[in-house]
C-alpha atoms as a PDB file:
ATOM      1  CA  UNK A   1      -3.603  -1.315  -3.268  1.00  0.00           C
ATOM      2  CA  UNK A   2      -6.874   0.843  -4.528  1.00  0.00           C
ATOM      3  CA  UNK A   3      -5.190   3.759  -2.333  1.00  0.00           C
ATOM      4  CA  UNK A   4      -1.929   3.213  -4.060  1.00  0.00           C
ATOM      5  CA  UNK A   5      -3.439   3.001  -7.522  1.00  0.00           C
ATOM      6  CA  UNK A   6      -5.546   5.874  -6.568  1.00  0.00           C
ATOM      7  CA  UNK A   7      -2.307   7.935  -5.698  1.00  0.00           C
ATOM      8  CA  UNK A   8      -0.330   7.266  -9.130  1.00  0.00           C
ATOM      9  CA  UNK A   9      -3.202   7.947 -11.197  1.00  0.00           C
ATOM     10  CA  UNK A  10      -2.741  11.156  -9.997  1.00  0.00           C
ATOM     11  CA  UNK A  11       0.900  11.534 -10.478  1.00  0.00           C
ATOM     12  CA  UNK A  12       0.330  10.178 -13.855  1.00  0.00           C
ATOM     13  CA  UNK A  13       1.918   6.895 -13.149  1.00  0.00           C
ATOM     14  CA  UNK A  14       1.034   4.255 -15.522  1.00  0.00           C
ATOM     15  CA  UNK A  15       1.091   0.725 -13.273  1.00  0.00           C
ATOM     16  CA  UNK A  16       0.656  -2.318 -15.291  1.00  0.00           C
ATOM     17  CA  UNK A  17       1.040  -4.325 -12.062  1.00  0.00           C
ATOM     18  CA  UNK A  18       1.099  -4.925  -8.474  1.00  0.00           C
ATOM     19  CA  UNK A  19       1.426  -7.455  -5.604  1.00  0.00           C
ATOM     20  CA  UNK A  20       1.731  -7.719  -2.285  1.00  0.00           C
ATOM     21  CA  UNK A  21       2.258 -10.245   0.099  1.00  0.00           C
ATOM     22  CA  UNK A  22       0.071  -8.931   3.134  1.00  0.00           C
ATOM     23  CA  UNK A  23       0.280 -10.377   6.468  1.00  0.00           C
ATOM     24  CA  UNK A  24      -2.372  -9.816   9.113  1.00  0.00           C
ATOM     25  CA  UNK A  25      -1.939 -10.254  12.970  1.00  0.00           C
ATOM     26  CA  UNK A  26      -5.013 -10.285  15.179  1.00  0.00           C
ATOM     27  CA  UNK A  27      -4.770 -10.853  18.739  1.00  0.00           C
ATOM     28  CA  UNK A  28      -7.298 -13.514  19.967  1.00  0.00           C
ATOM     29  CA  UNK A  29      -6.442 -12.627  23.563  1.00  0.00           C
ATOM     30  CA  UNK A  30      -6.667  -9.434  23.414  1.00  0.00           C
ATOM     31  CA  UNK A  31     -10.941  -9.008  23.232  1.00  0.00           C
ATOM     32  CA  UNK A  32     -12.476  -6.933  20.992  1.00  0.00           C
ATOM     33  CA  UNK A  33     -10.998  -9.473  17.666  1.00  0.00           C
ATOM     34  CA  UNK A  34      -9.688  -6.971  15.280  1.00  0.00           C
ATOM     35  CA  UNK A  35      -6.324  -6.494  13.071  1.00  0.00           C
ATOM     36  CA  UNK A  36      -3.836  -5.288  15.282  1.00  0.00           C
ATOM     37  CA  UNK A  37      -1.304  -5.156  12.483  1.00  0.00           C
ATOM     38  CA  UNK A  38      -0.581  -5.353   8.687  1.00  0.00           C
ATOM     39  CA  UNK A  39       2.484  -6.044   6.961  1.00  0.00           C
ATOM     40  CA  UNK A  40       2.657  -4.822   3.366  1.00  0.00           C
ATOM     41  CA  UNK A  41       5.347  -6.110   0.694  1.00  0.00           C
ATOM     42  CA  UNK A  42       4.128  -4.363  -2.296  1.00  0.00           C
ATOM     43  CA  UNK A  43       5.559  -5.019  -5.665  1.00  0.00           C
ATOM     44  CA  UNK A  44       4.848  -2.820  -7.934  1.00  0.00           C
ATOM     45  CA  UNK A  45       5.578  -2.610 -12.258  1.00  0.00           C
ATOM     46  CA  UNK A  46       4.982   0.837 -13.881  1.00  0.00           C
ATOM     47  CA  UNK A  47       5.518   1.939 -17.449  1.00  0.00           C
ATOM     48  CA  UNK A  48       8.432   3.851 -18.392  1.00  0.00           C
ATOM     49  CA  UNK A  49      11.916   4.637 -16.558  1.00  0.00           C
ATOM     50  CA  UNK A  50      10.644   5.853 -12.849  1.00  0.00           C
ATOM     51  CA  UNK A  51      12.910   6.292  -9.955  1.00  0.00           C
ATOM     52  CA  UNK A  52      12.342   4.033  -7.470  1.00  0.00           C
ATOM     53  CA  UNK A  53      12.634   6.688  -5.120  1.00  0.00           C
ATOM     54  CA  UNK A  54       9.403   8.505  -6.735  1.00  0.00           C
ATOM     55  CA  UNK A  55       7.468   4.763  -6.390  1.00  0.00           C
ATOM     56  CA  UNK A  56       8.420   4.711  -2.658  1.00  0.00           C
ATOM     57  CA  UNK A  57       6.915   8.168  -2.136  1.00  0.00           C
ATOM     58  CA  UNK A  58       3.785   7.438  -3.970  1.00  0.00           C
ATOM     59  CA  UNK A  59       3.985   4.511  -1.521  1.00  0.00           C
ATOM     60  CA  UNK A  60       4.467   6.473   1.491  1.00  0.00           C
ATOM     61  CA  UNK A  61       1.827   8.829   0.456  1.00  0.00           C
ATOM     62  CA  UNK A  62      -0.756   5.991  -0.183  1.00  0.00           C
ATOM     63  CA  UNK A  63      -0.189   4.911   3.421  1.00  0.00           C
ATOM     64  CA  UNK A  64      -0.886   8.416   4.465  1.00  0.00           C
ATOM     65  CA  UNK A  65      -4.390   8.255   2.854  1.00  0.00           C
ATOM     66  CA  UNK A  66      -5.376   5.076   3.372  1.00  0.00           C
ATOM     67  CA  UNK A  67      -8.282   4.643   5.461  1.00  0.00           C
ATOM     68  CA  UNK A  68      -7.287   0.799   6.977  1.00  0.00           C
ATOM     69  CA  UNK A  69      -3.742   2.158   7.660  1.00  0.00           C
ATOM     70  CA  UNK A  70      -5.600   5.373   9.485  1.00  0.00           C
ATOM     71  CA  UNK A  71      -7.766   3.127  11.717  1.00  0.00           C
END
């Protein structure tokens, strides 16, 4: 979320919401413990008439910089 929020500040998106349903898998037998996957289901409300296909970039993009998604 903060590297979503982070990303349409910049584009000068105005988000007056967001939620996501996260799901987290970690593999107990598979030592070291640690997240071995995320599922995201953002939803996300924005001022103004946006394209959905510009929120799904910003999206994209905050995956791209995300520092959980690049570990």
């Amino acid at each position: 979320m903060l590297s979503f929020l982070a990303v349409a500040a910049r584009a000068r998106l105005d988000v007056v919401g967001y939620r996501d349903a996260a799901q987290a898998v970690m593999d107990e037998a598979d030592p070291p413990l640690r997240v071995g996957r995320i599922t995201l289901r953002p939803e996300v409300t924005v001022r103004g008439d946006v394209a959905d296909s510009r929120i799904h970039h910003l999206l994209e993009v905050a995956h791209r910089e995300c520092f959980v998604a690049r570990s």
